[in-house]
N, C-alpha and C. Protein backbone atom coordinates (compact mmCIF):
# COMPACT_ATOMS: atom_id res chain seq x y z
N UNK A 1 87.07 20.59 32.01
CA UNK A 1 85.97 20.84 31.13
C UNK A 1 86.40 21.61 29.88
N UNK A 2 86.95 22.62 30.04
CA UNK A 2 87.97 23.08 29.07
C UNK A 2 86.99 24.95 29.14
N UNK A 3 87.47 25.55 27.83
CA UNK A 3 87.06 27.20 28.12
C UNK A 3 85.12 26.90 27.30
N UNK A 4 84.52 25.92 26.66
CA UNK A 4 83.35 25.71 26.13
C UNK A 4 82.38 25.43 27.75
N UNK A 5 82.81 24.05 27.89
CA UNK A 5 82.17 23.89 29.45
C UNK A 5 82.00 24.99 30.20
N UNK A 6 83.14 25.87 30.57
CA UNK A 6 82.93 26.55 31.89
C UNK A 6 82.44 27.91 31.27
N UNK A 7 82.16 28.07 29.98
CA UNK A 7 81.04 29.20 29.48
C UNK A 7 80.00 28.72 30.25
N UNK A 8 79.17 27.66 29.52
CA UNK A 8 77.98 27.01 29.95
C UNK A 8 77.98 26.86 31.43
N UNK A 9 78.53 26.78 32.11
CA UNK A 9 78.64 26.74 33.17
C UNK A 9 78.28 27.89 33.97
N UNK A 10 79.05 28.96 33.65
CA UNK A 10 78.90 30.47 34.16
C UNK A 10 78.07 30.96 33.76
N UNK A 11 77.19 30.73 32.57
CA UNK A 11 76.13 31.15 31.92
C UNK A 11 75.14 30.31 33.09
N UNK A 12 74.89 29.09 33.44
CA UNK A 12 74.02 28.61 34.52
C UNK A 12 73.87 28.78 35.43
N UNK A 13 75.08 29.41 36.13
CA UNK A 13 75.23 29.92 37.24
C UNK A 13 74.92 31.39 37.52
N UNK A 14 75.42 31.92 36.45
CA UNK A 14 73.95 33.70 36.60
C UNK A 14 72.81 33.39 36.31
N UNK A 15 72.35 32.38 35.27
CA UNK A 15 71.32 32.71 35.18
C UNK A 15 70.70 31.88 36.55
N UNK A 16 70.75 31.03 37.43
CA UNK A 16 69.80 30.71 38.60
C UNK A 16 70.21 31.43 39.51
N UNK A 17 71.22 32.81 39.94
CA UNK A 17 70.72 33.60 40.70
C UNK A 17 70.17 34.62 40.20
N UNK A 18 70.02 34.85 39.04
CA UNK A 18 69.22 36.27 38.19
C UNK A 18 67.63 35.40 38.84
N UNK A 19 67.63 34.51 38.40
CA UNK A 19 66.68 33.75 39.04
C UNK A 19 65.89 33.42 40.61
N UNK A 20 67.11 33.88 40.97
CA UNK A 20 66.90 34.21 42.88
C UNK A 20 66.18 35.22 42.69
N UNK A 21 66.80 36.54 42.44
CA UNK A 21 66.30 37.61 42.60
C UNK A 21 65.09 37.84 42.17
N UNK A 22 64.67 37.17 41.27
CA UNK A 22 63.69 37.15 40.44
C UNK A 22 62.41 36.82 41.26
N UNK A 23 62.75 35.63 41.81
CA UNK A 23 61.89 35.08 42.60
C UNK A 23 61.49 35.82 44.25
N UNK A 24 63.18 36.19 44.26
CA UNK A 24 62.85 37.14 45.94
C UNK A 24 62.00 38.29 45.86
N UNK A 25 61.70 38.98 44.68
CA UNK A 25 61.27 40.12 44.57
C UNK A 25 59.98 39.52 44.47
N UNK A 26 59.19 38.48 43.64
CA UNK A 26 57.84 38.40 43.53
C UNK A 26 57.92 37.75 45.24
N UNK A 27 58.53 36.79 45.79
CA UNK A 27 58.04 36.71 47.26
C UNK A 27 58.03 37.82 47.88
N UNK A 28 58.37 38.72 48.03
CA UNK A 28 58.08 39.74 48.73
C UNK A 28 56.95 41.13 48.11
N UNK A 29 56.03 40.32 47.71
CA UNK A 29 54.76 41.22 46.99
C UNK A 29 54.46 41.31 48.57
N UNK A 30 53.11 42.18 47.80
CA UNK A 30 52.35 43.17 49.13
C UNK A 30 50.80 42.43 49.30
N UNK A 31 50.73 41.39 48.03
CA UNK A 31 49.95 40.70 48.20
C UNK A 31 49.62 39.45 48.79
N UNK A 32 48.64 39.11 49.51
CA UNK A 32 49.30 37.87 50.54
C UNK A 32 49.24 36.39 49.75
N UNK A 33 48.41 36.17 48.76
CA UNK A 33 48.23 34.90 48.03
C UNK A 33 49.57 34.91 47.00
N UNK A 34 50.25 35.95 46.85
CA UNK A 34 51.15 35.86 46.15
C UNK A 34 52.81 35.25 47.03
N UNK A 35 52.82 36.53 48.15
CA UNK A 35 54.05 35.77 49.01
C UNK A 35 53.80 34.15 49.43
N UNK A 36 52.41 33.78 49.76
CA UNK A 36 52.56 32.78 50.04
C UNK A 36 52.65 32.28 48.64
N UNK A 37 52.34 31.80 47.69
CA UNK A 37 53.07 31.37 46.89
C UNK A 37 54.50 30.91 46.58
N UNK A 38 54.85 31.96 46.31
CA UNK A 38 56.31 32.57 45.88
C UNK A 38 57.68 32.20 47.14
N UNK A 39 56.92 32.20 48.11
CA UNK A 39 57.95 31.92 49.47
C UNK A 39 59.09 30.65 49.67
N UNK A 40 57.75 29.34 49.23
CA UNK A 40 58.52 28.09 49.21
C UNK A 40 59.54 27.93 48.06
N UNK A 41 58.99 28.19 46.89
CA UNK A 41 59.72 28.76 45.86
C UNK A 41 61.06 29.42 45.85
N UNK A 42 61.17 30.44 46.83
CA UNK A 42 62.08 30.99 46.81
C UNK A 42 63.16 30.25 47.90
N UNK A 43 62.50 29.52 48.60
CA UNK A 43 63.61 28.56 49.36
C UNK A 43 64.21 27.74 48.28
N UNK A 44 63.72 26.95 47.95
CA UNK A 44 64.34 26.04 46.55
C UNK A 44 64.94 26.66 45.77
N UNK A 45 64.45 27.56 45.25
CA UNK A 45 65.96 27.99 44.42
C UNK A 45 67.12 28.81 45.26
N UNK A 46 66.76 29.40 46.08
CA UNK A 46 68.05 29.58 47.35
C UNK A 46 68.70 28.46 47.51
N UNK A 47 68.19 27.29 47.95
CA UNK A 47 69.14 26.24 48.26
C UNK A 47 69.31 25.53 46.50
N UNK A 48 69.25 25.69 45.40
CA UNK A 48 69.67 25.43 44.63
C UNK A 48 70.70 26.44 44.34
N UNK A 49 70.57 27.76 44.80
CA UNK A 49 72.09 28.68 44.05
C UNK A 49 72.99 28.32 45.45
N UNK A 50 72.87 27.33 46.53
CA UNK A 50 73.93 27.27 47.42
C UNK A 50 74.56 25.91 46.90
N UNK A 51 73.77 24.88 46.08
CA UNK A 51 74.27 23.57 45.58
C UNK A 51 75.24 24.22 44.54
N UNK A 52 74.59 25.22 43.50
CA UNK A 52 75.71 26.07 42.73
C UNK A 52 76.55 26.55 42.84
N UNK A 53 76.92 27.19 44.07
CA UNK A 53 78.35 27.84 44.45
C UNK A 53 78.95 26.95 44.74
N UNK A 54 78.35 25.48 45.32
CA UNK A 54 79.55 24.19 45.54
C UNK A 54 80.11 23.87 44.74
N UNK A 55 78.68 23.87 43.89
CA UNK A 55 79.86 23.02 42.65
C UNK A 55 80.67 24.43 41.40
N UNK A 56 80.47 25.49 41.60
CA UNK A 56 81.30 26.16 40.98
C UNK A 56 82.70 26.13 42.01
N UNK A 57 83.02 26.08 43.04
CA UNK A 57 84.18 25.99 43.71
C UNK A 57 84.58 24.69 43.48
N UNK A 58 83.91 23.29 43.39
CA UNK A 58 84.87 22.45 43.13
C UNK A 58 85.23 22.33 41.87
N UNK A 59 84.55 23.07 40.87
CA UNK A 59 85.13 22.60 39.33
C UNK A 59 86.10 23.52 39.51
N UNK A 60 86.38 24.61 40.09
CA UNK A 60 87.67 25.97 40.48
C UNK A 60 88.69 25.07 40.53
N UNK A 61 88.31 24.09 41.37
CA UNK A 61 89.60 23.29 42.53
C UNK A 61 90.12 22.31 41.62
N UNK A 62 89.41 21.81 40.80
CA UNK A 62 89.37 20.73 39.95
C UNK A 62 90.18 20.95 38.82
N UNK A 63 90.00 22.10 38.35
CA UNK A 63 90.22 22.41 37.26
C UNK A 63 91.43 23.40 36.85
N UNK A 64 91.59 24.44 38.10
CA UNK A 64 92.89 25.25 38.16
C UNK A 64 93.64 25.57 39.13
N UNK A 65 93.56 24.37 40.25
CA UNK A 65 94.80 24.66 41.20
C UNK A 65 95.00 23.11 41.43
N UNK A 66 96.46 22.77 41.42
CA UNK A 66 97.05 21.55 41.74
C UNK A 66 96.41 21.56 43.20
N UNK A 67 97.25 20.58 43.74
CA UNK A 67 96.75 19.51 44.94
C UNK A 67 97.73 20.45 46.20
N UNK A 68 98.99 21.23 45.64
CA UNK A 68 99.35 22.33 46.40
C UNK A 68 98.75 23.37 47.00
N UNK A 69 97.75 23.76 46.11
CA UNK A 69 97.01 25.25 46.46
C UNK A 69 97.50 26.23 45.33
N UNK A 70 98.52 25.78 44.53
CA UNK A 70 98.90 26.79 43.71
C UNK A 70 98.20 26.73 42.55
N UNK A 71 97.85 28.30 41.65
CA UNK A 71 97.18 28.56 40.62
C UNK A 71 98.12 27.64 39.13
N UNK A 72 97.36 27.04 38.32
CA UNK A 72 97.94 26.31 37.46
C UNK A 72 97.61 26.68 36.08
N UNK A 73 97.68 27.34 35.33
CA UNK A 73 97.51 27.75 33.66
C UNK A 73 98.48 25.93 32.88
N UNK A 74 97.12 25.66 32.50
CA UNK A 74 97.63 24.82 31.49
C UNK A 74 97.15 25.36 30.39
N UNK A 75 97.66 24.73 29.25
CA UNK A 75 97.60 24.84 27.92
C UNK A 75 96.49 24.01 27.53
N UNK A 76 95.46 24.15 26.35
CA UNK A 76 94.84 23.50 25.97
C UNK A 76 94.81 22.86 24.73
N UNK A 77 95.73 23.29 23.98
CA UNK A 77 96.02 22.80 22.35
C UNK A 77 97.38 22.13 23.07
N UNK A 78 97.52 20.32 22.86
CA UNK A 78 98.85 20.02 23.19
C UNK A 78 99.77 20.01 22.28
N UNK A 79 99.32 20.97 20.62
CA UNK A 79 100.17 20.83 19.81
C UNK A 79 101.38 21.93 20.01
N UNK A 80 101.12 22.44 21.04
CA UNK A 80 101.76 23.82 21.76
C UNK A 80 102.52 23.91 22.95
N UNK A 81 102.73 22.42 22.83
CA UNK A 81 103.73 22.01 24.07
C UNK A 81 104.80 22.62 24.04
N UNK A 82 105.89 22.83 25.12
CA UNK A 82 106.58 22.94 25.24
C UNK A 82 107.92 21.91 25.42
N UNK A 83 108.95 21.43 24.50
CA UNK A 83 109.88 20.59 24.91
C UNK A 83 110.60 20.84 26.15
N UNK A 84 110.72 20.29 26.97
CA UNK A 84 111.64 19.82 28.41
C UNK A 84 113.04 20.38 27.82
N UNK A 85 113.31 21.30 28.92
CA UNK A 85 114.89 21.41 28.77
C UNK A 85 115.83 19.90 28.82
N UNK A 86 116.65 20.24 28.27
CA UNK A 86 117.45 18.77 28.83
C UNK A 86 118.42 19.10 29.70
N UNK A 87 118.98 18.43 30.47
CA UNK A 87 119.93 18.61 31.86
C UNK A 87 121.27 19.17 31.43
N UNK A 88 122.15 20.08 32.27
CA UNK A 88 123.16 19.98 31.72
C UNK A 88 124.23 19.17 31.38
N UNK A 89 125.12 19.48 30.39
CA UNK A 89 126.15 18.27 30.45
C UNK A 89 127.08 18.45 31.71
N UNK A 90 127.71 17.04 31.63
CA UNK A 90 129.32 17.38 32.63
C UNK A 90 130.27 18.25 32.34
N UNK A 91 130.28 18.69 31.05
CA UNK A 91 131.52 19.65 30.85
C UNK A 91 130.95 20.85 31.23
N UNK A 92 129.69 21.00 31.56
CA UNK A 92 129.61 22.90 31.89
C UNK A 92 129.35 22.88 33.14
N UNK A 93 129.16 21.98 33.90
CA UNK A 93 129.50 21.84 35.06
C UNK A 93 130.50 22.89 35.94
N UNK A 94 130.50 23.61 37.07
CA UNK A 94 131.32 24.24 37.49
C UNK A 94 132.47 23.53 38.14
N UNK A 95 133.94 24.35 38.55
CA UNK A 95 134.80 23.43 38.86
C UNK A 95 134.65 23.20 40.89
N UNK A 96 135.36 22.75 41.24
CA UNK A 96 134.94 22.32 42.84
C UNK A 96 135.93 24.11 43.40
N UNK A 97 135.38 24.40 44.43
CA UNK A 97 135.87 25.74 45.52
C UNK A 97 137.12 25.48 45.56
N UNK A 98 137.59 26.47 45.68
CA UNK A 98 139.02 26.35 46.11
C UNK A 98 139.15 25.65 47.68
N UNK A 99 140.71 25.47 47.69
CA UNK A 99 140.58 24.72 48.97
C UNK A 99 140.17 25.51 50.24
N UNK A 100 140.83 27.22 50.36
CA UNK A 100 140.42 27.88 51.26
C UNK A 100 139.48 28.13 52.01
N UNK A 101 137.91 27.90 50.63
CA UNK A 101 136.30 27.86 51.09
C UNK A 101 136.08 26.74 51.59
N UNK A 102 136.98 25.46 52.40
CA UNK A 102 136.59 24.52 52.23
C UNK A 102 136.62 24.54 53.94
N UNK A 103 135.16 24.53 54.65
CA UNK A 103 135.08 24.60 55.43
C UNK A 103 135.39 23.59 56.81
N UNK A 104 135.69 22.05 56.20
CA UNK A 104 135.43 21.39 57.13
C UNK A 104 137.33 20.92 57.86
């Protein structure tokens, strides 16, 4: 998605549990036409901030750890690549062990 997306993203994702809370606190009035109200309500967006933590963990998975498990920093401007070393030559090559190390 890149660093724009996953603003918007994290910005959606506080704001529908600022939104939980929001809602848990009016379900739990002292008034009874109000909890009942507010109750079903507050299931739905509960199970909407649990659809949210899914999908904030798979865009995690998606987005910054290879297929290893390991953490991955890519670059996002590819004008900022980095060129590939190139291999060494044969002449810097080291020479073979002496015969003494030669175990077999």
């Amino acid at each position: 998605m890149g660093p724009v997306g996953d603003d918007v993203l994290a910005a959606a994702y506080v704001g529908i549990h600022v939104l939980l809370y929001a809602v848990q606190f009016l379900s739990l009035s002292a008034v009874p036409e109000w909890a009942r109200f507010w109750a079903p309500i507050q299931t739905v967006v509960a199970a909407m901030c649990v659809a949210a933590n899914a999908l904030i963990i798979g865009v995690f998975i998606r987005n910054y750890m290879d297929l290893d498990g390991l953490y991955v920093i890519r670059e996002l401007d590819p004008s900022k690549k980095k060129k590939k070393q190139q291999p060494a030559e044969a002449t810097e090559l080291l020479p073979p062990p002496p015969p003494e190390m030669d175990m077999c």
